[in-house]
C-alpha atoms as a PDB file:
ATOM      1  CA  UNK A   1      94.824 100.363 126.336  1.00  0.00           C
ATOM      2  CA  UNK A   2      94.775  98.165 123.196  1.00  0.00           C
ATOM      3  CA  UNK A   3      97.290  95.279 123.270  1.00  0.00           C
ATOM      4  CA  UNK A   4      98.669  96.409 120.456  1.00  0.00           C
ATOM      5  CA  UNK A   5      99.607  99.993 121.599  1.00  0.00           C
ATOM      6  CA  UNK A   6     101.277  98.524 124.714  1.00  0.00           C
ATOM      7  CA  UNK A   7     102.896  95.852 122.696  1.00  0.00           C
ATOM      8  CA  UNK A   8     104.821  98.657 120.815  1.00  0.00           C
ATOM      9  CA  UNK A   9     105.644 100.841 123.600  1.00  0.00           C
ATOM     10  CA  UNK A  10     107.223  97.945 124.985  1.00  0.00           C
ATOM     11  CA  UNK A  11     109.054  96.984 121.954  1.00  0.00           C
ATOM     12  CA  UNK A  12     110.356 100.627 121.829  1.00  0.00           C
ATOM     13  CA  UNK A  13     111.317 100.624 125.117  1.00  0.00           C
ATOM     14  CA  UNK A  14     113.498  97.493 124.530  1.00  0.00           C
ATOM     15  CA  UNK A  15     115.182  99.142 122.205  1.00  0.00           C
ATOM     16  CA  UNK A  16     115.344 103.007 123.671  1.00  0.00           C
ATOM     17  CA  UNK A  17     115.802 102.891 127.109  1.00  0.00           C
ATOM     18  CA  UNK A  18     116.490  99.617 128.284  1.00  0.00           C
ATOM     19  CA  UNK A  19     120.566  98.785 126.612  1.00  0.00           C
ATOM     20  CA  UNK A  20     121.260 101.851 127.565  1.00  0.00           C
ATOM     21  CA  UNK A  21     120.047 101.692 131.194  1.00  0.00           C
ATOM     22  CA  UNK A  22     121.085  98.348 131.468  1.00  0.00           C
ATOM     23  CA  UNK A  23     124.984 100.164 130.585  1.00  0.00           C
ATOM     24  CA  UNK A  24     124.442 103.182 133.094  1.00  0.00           C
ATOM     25  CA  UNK A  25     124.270 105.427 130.094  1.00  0.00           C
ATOM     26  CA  UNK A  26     121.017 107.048 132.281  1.00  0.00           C
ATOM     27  CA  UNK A  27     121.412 109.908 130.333  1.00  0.00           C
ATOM     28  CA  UNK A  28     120.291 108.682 126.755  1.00  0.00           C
ATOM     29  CA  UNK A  29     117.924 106.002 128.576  1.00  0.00           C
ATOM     30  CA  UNK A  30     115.773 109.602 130.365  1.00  0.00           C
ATOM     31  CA  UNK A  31     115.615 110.481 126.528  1.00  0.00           C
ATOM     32  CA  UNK A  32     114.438 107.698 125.082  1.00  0.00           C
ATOM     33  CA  UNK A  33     111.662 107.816 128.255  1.00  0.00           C
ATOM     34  CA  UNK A  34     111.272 111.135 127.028  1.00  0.00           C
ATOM     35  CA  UNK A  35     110.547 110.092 123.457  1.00  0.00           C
ATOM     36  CA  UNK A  36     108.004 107.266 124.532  1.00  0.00           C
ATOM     37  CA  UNK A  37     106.343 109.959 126.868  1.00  0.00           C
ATOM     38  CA  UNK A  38     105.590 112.436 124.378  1.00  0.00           C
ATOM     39  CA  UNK A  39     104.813 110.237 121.532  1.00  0.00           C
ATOM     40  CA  UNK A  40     102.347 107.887 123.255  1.00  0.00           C
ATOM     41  CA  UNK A  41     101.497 109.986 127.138  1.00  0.00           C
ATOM     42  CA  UNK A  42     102.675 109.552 129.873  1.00  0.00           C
ATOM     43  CA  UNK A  43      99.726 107.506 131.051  1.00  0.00           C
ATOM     44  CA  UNK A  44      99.953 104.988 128.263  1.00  0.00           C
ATOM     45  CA  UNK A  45     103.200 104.673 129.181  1.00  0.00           C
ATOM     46  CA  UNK A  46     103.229 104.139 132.525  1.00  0.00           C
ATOM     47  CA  UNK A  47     100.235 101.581 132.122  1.00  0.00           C
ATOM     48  CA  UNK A  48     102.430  99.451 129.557  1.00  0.00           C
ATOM     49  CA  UNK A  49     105.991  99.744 131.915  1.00  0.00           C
ATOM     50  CA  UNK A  50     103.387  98.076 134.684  1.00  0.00           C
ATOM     51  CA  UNK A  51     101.932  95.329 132.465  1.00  0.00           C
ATOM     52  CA  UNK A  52     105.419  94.435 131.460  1.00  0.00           C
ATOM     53  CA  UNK A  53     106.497  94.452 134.908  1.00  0.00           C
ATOM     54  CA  UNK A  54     103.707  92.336 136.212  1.00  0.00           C
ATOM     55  CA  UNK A  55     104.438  89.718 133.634  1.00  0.00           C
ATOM     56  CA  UNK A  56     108.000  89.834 134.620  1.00  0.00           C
ATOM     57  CA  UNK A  57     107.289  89.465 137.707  1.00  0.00           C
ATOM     58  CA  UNK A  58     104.626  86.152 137.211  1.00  0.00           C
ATOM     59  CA  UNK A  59     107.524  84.428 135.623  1.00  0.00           C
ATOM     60  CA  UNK A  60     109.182  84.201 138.971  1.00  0.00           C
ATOM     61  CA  UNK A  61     112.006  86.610 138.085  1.00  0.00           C
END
């Protein structure tokens, strides 16, 4: 997957999913999932969550 692509997956899930998760408001953070799913696949999607993770993760948090 271009950088790019996952760069702005992430960026929108910053902003769709993760202030609302972050507030238990589940229910508007499964449709912004929802939104990120069908716009860029579910694969793309899943590939970005796991690159993000990963770097989280390599920062020791």
């Amino acid at each position: 997957m271009p950088q790019n692509l996952n760069d702005q997956i992430i960026s929108e899930y910053q902003t769709l999913v993760e202030p609302y998760a972050a507030r238990g408001r589940r229910d508007i953070a499964n449709n912004g999932l929802a939104h990120l799913i069908a716009t860029y696949g579910a694969q793309n999607v899943r590939n970005a969550l796991a690159g993000h993770v990963a770097s989280y993760e390599a920062l020791g948090h």
